[in-house]
C-alpha atoms as a PDB file:
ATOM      1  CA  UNK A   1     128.678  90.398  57.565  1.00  0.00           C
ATOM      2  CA  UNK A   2     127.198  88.957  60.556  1.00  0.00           C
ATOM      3  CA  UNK A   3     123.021  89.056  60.329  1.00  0.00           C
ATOM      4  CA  UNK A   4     122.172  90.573  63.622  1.00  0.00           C
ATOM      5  CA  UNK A   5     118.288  89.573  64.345  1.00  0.00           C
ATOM      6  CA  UNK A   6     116.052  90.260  66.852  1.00  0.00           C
ATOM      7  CA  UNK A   7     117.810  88.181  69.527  1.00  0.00           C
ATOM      8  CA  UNK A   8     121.247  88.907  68.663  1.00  0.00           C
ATOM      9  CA  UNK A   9     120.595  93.033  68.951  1.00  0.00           C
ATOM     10  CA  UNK A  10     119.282  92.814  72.902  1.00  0.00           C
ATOM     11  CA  UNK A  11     121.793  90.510  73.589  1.00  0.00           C
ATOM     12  CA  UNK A  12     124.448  92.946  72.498  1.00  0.00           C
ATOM     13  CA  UNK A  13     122.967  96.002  73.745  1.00  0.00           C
ATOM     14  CA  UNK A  14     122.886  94.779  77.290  1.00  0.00           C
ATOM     15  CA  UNK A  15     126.063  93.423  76.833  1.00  0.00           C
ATOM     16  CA  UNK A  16     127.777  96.636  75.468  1.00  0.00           C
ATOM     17  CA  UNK A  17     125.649  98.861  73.877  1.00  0.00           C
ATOM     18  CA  UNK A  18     126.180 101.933  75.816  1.00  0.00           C
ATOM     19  CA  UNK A  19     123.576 104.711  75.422  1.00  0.00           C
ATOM     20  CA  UNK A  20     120.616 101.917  75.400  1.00  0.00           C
ATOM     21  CA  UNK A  21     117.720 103.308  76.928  1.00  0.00           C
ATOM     22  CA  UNK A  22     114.394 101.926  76.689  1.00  0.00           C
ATOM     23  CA  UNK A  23     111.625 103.718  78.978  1.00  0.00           C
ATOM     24  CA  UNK A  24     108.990 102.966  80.475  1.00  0.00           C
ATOM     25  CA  UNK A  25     106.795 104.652  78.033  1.00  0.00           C
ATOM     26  CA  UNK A  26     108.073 101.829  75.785  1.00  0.00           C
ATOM     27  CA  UNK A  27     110.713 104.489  73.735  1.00  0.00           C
ATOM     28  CA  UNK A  28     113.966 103.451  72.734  1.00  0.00           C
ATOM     29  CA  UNK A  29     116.829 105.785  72.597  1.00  0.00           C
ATOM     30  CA  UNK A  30     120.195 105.076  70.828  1.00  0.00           C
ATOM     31  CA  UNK A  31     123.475 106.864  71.571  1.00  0.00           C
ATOM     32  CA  UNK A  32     122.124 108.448  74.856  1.00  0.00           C
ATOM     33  CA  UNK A  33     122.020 108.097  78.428  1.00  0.00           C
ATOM     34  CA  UNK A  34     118.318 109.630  79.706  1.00  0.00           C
ATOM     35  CA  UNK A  35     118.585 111.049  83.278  1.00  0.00           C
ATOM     36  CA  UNK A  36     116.693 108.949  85.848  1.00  0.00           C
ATOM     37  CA  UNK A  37     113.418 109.474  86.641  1.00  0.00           C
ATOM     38  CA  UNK A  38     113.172 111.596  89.662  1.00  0.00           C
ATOM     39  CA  UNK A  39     109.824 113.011  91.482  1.00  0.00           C
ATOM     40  CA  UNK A  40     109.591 117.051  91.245  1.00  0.00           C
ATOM     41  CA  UNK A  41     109.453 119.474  93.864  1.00  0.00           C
ATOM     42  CA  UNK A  42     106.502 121.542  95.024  1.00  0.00           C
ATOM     43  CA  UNK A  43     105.180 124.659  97.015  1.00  0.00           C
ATOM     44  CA  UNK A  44     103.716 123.596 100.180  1.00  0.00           C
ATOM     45  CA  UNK A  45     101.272 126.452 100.110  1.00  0.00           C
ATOM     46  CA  UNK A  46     102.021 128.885 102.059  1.00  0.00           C
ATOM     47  CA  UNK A  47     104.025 127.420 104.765  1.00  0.00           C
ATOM     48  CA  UNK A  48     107.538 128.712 103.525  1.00  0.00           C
ATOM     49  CA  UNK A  49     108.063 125.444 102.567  1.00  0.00           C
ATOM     50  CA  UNK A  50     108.927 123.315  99.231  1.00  0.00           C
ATOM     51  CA  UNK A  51     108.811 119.974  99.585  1.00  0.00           C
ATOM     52  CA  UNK A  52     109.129 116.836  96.862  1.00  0.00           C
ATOM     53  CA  UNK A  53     105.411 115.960  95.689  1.00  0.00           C
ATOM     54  CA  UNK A  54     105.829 112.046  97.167  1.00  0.00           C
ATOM     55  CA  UNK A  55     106.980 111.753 101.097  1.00  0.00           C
ATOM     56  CA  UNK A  56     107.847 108.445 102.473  1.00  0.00           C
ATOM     57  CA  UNK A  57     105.444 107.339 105.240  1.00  0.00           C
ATOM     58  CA  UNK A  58     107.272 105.351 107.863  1.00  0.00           C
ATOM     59  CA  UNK A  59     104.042 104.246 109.366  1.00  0.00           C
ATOM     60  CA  UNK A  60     102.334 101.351 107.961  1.00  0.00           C
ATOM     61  CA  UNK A  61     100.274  99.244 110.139  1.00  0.00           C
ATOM     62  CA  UNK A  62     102.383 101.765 112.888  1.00  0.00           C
ATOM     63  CA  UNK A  63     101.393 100.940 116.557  1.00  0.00           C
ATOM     64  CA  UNK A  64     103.570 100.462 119.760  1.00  0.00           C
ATOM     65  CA  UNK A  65     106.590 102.764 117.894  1.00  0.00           C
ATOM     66  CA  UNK A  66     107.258  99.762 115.329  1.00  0.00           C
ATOM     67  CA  UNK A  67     105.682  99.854 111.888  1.00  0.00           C
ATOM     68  CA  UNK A  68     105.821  97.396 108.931  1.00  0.00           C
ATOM     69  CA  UNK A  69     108.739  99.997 107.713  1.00  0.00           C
ATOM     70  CA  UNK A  70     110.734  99.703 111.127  1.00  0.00           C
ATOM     71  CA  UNK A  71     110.187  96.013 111.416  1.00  0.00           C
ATOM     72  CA  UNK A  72     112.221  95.230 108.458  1.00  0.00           C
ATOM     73  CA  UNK A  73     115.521  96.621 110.550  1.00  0.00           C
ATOM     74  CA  UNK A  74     117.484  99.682 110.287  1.00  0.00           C
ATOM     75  CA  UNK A  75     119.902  98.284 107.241  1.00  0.00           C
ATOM     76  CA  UNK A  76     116.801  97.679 104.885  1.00  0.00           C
ATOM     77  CA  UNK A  77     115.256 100.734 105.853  1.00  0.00           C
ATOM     78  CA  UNK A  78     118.311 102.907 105.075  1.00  0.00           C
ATOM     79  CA  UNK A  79     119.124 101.374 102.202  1.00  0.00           C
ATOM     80  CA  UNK A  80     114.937 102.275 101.348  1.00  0.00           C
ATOM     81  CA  UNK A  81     115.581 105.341 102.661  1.00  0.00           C
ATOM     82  CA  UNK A  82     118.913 106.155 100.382  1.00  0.00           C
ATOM     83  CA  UNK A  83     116.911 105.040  96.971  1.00  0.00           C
ATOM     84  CA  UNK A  84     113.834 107.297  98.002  1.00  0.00           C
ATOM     85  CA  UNK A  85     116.568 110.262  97.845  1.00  0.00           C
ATOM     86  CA  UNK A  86     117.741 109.252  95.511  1.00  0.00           C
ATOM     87  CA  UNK A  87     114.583 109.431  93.518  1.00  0.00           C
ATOM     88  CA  UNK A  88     113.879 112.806  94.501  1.00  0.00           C
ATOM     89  CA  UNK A  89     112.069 111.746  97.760  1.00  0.00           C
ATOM     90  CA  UNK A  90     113.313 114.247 100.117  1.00  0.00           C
ATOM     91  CA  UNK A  91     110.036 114.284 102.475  1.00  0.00           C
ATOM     92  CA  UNK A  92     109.712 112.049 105.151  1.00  0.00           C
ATOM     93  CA  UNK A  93     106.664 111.681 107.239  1.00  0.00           C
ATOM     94  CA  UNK A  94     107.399 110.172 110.544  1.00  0.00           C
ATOM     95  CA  UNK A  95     105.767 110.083 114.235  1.00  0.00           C
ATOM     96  CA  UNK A  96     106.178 108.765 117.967  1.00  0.00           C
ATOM     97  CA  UNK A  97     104.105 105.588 117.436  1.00  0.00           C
ATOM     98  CA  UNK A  98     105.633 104.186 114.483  1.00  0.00           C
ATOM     99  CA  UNK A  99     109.509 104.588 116.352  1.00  0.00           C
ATOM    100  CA  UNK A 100     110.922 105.565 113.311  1.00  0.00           C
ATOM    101  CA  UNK A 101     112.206 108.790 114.131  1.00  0.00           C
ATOM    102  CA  UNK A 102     115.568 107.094 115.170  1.00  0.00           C
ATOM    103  CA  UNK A 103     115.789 105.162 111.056  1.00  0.00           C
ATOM    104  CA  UNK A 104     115.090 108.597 109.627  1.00  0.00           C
ATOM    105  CA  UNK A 105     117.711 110.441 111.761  1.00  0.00           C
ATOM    106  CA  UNK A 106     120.303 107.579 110.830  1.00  0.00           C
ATOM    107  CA  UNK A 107     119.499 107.499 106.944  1.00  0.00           C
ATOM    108  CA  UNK A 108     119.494 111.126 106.991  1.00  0.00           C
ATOM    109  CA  UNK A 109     122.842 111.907 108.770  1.00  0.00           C
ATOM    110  CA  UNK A 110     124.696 110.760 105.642  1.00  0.00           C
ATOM    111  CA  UNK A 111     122.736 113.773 103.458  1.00  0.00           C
ATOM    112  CA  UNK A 112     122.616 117.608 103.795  1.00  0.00           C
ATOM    113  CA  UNK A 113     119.498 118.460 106.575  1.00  0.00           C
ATOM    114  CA  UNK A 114     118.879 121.551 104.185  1.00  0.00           C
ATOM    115  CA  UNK A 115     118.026 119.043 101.147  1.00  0.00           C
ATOM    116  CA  UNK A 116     115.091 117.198 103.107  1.00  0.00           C
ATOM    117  CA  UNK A 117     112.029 117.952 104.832  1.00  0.00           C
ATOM    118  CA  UNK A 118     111.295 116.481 107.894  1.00  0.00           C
ATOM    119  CA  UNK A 119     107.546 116.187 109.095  1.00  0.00           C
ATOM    120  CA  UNK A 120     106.616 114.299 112.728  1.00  0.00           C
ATOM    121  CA  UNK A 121     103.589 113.949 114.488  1.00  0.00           C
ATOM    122  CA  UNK A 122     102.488 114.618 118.100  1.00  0.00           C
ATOM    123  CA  UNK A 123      99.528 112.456 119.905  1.00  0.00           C
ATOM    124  CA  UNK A 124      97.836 114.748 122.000  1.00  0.00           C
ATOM    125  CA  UNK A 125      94.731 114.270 124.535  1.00  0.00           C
ATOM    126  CA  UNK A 126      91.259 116.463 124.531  1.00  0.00           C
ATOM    127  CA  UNK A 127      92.193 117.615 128.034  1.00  0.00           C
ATOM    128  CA  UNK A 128      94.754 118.974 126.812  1.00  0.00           C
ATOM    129  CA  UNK A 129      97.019 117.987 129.538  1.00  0.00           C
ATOM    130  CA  UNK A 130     100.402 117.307 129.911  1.00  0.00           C
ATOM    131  CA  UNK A 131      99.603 113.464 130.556  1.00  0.00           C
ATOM    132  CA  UNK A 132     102.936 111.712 129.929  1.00  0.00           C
ATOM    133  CA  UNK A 133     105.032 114.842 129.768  1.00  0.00           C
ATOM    134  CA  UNK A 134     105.086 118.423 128.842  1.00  0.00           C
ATOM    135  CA  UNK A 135     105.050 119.720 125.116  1.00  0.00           C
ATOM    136  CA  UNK A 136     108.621 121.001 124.960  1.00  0.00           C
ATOM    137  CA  UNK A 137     109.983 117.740 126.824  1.00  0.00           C
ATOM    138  CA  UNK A 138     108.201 115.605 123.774  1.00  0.00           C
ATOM    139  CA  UNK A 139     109.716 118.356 121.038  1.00  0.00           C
ATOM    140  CA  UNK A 140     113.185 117.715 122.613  1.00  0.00           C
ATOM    141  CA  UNK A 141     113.118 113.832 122.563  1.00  0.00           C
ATOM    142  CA  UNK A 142     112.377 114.016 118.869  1.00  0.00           C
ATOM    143  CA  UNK A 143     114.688 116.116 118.558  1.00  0.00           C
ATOM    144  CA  UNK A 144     117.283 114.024 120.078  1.00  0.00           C
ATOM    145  CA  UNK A 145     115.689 110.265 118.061  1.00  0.00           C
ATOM    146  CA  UNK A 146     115.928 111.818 115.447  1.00  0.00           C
ATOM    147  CA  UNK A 147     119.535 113.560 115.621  1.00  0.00           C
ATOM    148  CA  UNK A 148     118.121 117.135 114.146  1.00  0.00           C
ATOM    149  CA  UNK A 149     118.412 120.486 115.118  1.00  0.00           C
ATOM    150  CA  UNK A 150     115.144 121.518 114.402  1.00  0.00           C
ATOM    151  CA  UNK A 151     111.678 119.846 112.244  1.00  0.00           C
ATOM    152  CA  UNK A 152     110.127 121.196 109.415  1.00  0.00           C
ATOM    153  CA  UNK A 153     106.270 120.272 110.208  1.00  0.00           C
ATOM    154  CA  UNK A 154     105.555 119.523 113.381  1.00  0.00           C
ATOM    155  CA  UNK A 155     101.506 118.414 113.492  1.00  0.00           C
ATOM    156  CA  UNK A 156      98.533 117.071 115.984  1.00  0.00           C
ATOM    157  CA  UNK A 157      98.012 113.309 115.191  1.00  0.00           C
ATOM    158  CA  UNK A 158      94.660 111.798 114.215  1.00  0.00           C
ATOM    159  CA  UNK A 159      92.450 114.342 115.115  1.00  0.00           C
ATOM    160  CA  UNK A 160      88.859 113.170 115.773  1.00  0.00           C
ATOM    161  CA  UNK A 161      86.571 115.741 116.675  1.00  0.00           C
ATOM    162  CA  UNK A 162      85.708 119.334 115.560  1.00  0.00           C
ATOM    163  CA  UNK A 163      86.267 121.108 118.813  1.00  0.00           C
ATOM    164  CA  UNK A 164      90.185 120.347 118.595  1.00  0.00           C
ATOM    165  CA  UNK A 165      90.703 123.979 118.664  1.00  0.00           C
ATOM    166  CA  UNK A 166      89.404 124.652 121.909  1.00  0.00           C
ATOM    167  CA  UNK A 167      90.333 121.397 123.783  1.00  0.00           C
ATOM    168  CA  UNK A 168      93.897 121.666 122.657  1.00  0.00           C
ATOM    169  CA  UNK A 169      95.060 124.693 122.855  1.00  0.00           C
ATOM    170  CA  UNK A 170      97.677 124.039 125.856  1.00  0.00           C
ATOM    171  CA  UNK A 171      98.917 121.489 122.634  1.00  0.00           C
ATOM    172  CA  UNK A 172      99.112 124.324 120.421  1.00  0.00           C
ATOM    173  CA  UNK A 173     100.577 126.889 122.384  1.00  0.00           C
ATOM    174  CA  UNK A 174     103.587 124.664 122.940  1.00  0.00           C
ATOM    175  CA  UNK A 175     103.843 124.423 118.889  1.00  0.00           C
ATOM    176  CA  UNK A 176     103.834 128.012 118.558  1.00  0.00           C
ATOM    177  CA  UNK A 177     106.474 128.484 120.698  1.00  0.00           C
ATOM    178  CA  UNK A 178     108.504 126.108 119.111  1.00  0.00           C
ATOM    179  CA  UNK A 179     108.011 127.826 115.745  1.00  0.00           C
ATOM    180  CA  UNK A 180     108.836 131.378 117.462  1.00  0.00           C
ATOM    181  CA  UNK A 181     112.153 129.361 118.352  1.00  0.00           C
ATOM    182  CA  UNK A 182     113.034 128.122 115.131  1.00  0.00           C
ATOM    183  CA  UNK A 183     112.622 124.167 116.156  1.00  0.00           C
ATOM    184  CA  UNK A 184     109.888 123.941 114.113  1.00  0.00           C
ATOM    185  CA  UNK A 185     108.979 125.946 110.596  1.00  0.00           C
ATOM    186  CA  UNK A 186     105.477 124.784 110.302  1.00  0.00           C
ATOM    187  CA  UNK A 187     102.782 123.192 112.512  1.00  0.00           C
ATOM    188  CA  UNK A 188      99.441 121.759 111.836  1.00  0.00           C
ATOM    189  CA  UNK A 189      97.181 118.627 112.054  1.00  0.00           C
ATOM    190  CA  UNK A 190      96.415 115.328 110.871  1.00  0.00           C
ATOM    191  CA  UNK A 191      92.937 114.729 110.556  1.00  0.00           C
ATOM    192  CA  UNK A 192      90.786 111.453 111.196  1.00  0.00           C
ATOM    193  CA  UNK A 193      87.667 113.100 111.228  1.00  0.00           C
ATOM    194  CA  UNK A 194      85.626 115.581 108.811  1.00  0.00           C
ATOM    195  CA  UNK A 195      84.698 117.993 111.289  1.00  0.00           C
ATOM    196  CA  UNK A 196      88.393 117.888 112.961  1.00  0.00           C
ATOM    197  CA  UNK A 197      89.029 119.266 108.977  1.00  0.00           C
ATOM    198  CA  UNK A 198      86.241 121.174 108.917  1.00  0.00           C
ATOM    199  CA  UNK A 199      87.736 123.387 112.047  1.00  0.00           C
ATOM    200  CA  UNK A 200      91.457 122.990 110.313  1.00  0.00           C
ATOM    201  CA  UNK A 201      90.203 124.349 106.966  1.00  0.00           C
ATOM    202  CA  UNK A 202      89.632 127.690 108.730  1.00  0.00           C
ATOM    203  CA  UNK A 203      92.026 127.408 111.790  1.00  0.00           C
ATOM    204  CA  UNK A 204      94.791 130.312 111.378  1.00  0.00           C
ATOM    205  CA  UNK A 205      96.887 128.632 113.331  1.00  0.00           C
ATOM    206  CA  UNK A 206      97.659 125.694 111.030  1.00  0.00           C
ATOM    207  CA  UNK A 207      99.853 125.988 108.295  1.00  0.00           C
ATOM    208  CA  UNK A 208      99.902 122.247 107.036  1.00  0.00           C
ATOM    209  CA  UNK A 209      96.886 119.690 107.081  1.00  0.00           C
ATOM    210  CA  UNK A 210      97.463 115.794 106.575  1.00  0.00           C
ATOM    211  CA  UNK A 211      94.027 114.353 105.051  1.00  0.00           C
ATOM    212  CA  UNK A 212      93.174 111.379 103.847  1.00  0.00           C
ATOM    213  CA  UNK A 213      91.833 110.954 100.132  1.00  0.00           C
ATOM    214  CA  UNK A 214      91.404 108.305  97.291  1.00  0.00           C
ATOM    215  CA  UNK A 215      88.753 107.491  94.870  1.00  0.00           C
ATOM    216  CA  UNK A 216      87.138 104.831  96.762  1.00  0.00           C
ATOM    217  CA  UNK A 217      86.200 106.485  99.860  1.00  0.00           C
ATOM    218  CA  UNK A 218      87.758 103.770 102.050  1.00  0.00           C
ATOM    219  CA  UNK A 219      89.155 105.103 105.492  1.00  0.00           C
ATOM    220  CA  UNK A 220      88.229 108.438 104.559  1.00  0.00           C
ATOM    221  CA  UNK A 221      86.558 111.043 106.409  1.00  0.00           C
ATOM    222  CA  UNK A 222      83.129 111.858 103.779  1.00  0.00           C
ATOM    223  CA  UNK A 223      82.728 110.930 100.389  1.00  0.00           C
ATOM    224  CA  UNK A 224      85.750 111.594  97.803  1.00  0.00           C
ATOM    225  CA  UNK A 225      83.832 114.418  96.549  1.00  0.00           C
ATOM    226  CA  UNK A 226      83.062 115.941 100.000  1.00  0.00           C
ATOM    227  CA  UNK A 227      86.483 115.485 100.811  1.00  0.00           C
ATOM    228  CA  UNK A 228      88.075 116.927  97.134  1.00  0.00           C
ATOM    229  CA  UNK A 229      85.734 120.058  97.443  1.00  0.00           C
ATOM    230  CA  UNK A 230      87.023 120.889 101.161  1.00  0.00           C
ATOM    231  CA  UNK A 231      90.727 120.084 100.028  1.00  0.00           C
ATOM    232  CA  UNK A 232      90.059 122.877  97.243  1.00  0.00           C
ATOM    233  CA  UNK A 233      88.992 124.998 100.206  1.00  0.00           C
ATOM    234  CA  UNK A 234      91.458 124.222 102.016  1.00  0.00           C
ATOM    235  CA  UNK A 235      94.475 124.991  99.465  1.00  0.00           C
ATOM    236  CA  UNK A 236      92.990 128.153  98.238  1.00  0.00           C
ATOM    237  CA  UNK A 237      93.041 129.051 102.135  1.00  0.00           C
ATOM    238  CA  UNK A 238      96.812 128.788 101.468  1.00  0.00           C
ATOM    239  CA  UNK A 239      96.998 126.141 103.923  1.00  0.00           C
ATOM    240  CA  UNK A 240      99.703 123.153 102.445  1.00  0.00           C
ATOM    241  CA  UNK A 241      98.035 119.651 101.974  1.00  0.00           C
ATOM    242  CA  UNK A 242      99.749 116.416 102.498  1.00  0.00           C
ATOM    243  CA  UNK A 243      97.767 113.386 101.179  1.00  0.00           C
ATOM    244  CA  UNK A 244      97.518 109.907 102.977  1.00  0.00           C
ATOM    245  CA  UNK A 245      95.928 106.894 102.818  1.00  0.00           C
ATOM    246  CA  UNK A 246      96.301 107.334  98.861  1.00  0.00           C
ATOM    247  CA  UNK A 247      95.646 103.385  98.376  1.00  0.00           C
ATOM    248  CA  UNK A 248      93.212 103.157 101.078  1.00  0.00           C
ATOM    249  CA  UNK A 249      95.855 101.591 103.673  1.00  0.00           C
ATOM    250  CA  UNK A 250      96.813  98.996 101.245  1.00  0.00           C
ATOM    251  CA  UNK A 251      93.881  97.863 100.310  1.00  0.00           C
ATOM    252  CA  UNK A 252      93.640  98.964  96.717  1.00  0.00           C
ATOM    253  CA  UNK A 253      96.886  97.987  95.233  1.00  0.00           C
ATOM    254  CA  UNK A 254      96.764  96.061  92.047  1.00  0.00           C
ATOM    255  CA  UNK A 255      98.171  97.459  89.208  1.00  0.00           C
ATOM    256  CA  UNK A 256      94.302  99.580  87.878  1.00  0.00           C
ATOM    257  CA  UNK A 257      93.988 100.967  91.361  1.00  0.00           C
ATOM    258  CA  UNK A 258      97.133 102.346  91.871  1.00  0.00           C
ATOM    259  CA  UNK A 259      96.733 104.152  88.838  1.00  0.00           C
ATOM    260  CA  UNK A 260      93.114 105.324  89.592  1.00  0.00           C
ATOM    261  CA  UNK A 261      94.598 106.561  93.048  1.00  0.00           C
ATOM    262  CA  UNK A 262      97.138 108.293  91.890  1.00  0.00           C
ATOM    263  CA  UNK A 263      95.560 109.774  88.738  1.00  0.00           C
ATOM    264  CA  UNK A 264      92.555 110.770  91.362  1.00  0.00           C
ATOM    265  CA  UNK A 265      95.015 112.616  94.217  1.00  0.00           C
ATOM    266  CA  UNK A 266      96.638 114.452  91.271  1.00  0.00           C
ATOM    267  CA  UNK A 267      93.626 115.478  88.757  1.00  0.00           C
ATOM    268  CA  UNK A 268      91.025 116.256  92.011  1.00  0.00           C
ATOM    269  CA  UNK A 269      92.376 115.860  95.104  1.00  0.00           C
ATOM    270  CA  UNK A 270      93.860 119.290  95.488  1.00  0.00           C
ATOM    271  CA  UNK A 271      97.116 118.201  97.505  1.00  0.00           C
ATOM    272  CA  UNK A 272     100.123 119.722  96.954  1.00  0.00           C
ATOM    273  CA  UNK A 273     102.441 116.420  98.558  1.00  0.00           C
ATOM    274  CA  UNK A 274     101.197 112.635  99.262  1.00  0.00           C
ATOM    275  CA  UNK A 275     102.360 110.336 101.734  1.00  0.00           C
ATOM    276  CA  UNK A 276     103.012 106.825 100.725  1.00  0.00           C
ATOM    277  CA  UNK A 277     104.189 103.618 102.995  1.00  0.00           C
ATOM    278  CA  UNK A 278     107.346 101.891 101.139  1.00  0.00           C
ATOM    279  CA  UNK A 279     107.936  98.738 101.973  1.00  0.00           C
ATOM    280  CA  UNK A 280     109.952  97.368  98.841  1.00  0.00           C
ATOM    281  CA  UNK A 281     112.463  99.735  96.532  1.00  0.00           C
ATOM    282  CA  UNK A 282     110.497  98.345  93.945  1.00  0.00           C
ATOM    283  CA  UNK A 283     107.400 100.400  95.783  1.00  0.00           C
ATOM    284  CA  UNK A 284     109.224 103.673  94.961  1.00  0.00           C
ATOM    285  CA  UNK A 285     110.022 103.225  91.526  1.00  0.00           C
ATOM    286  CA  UNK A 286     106.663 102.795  90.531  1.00  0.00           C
ATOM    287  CA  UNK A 287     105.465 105.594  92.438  1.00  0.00           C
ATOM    288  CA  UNK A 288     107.775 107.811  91.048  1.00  0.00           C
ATOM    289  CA  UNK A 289     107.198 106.804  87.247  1.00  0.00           C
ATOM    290  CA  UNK A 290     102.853 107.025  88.109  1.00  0.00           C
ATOM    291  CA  UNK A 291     103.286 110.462  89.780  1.00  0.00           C
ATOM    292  CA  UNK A 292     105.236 111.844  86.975  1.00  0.00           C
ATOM    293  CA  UNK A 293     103.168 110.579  84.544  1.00  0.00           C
ATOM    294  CA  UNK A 294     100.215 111.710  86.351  1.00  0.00           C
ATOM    295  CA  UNK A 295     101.781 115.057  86.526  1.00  0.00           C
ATOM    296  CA  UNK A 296     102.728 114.993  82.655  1.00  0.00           C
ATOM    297  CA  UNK A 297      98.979 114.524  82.046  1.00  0.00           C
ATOM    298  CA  UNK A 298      97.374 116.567  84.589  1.00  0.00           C
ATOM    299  CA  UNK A 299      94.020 117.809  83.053  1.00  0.00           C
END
């Protein structure tokens, strides 16, 4: 009989063991094939709306519609795209300055529109004017970028001041008429600012709020505590939450902080979804496997 040592057994169960599983948890499994890891799927308060708990943010370093996502080219961001769906990622957050509404509507054509969610963002003006063009014009050329019928979450983008209520509400007329319509199931904001929150937190017009949050308090809008206590407001306001800036815009990324981020936007943040910026497959494979564990271990 052939003396199979510790060498000899990996070699033949990548070869052709089949069944050979071993996790990332460090568990081996004989005989079976586990299902891959996939995110879960979640209640976005009370929009109407269930969405998977990780969306992929098309907007890193996004300026002049192009963003580190959209600079790689439209074949390496479908095939990004594909795996994220792949993986359970059926959320994707998207908006006029990053130009990626056109790579979400071509990695999307290929999949049923009823299986994601899709979530863009308006930049609007404190006059409240129609300054480049009207409301319904810029609802229509999304529309068309992106190759949809209609958006899921349609919000304000990077709200600065506390007043956006008042000084917008030409903006947010046009919204609600697009919801009346059907283009659009849920509207909202996405807040820069804590008193542009502040105002959201209470706002009945908004069913969906973007804020930032992470444990270090980097690009954040008060301290993480401040910002964790108004989130709880927020959700119990039945408003949906979608995280950002969950590694501080890249700037906390090494193997301890992505952890701490995550375990911190699970465990206190009080979000029900969390936008993250892709750039590598390998980007969503480890988010998926943190979230779930995160989730596995909630407190």
């Amino acid at each position: 009989m052939t003396k199979i040592n510790r060498r000899n057994f990996i070699k033949t169960g990548v070869a052709g063991v089949a069944g050979l599983t071993v996790a990332s948890s460090g568990i081996v499994s004989m005989g079976c094939s586990a299902a891959p890891l996939t995110v879960d799927r979640v209640k976005l308060g009370k929009s109407g709306l269930t969405v998977s708990r990780i969306a992929m943010g098309t907007g890193t370093v996004g300026y002049n519609k192009s963003s580190n996502q959209t600079r790689q080219g439209m074949e390496a961001f479908v095939k990004m795209a594909h795996h994220a769906y792949e993986k359970g990622i059926r959320f994707f957050d998207m908006a006029d300055g990053y130009g990626s509404m056109p790579f979400v509507g071509e990695a999307m054509k290929s999949r049923p529109r009823e299986k994601v969610t899709l979530l863009s963002k308006i930049w609007t003006y404190p006059d409240g004017s129609d300054r480049n063009e009207p409301v319904k014009n810029i609802i229509d050329r999304f529309l068309k970028e992106t190759s949809v019928e209609y958006f899921d979450i349609l919000l304000m983008h990077c709200l600065t001041d506390g007043n956006w209520d008042k000084t917008r509400t030409h903006y947010m007329e046009g919204f609600s008429r697009a919801k009346e319509a059907g283009i659009v199931k849920a509207v909202g904001v996405s807040c820069h600012n804590w008193d542009a929150m502040v105002t959201a937190a209470e706002s009945p017009w908004v069913d969906v709020i973007m804020a930032r949050i992470n444990p270090f308090g980097t690009l954040m809008d008060n301290t993480p505590e401040k910002v964790s206590e108004l989130l709880a407001k927020i959700r119990k306001n039945g408003k949906g939450i979608v995280g950002m800036k969950i590694f501080g815009e890249g700037k906390h990324v090494s193997d301890d902080e992505r952890e701490q981020s995550i375990q911190y936007a699970i465990n206190a943040g009080s979000i029900h979804s969390m936008t993250l910026g892709f750039e590598k497959i390998e980007h969503i494979d480890d988010a998926v496997e943190r979230v779930m564990r995160a989730i596995k271990t909630k407190k």
